[in-house]
Protein backbone atom coordinates (compact mmCIF):
# COMPACT_ATOMS: atom_id res chain seq x y z
CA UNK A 1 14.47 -64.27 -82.35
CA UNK A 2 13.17 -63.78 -86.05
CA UNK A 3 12.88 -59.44 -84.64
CA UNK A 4 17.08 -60.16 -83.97
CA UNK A 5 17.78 -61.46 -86.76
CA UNK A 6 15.95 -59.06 -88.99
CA UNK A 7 18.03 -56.40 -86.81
CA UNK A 8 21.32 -58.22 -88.21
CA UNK A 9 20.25 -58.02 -91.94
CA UNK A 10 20.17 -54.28 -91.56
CA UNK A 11 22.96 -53.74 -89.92
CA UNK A 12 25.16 -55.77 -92.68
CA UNK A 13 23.04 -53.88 -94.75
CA UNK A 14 23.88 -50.60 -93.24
CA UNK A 15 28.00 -51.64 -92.77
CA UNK A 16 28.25 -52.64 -96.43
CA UNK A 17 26.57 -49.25 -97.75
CA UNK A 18 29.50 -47.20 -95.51
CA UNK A 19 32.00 -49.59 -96.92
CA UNK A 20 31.12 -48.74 -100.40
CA UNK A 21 31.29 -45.01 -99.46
CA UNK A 22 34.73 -45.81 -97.80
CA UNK A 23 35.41 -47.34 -101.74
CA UNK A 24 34.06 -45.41 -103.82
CA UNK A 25 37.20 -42.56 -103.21
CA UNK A 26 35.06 -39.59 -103.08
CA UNK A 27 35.23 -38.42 -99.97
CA UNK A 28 35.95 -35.48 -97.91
CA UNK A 29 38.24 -36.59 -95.06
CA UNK A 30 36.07 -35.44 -92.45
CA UNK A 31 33.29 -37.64 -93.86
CA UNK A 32 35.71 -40.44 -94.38
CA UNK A 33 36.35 -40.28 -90.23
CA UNK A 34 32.75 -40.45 -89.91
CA UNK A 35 32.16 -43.35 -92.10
CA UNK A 36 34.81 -45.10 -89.96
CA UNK A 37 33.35 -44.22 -87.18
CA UNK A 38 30.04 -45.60 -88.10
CA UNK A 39 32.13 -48.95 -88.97
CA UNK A 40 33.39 -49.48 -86.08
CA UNK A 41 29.82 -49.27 -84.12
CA UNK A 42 28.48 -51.10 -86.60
CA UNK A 43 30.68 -53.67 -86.19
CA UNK A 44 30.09 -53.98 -82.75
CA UNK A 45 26.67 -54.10 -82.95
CA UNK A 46 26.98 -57.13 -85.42
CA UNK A 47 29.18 -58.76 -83.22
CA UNK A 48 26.55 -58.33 -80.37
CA UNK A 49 23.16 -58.97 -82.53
CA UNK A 50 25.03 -62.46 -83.57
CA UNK A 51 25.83 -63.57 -80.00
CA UNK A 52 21.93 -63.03 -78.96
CA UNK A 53 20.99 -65.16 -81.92
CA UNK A 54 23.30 -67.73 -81.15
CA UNK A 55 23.05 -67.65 -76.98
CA UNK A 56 19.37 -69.46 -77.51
CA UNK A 57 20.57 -71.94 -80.08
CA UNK A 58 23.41 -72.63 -77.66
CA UNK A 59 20.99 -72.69 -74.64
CA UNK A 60 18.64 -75.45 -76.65
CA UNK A 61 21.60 -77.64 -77.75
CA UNK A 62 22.70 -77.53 -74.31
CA UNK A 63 19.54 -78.55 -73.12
CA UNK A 64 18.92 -81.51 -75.83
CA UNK A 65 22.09 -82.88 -74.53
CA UNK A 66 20.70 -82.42 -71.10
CA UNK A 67 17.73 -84.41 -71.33
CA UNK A 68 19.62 -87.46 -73.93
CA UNK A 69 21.63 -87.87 -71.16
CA UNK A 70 19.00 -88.39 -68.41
CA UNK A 71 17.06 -90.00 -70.65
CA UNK A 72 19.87 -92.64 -71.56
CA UNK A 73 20.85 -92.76 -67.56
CA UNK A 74 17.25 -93.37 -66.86
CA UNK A 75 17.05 -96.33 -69.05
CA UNK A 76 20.42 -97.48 -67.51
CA UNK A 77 19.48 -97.20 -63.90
CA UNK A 78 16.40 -98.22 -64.35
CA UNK A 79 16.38 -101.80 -63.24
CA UNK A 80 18.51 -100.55 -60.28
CA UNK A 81 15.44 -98.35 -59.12
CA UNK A 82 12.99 -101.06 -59.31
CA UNK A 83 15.13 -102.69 -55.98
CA UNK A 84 13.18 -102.36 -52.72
CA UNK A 85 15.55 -102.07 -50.07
């Protein structure tokens, strides 16, 4: 996880250095379609590098709940499973 999110810092890095380019109004047009282009796999790539970050903290919350609620039904039925039928 910590290699991921590393991987995210440098691509915000990376997508706010072609936005200043795309600012700073010097640009030859056929540079300015390639900065875009960059932006838009950037972007994507974001997009992607947040949803494995946040998959595992999703997975572990899910879990957590999980495991409170077996724990609390446990401690429910238990009485119930000490009766020998």
């Amino acid at each position: 996880m910590p290699n991921c999110v590393r991987r995210l810092e440098s691509l915000i890095e990376m997508r706010v250095m072609e936005e200043n380019r795309l600012s700073s109004g010097v640009i030859v047009e056929v540079v300015r379609a390639s900065v875009e282009e960059h932006l838009v796999y950037l972007n994507a790539r974001v997009k992607r590098t947040q949803e494995l970050i946040r998959f595992p903290l999703a997975l572990d919350k899910l879990l957590d709940c999980v495991v409170t609620f077996k724990t609390s039904a446990d401690k429910k039925l238990n009485p119930f499973l000490k009766i020998k039928f």
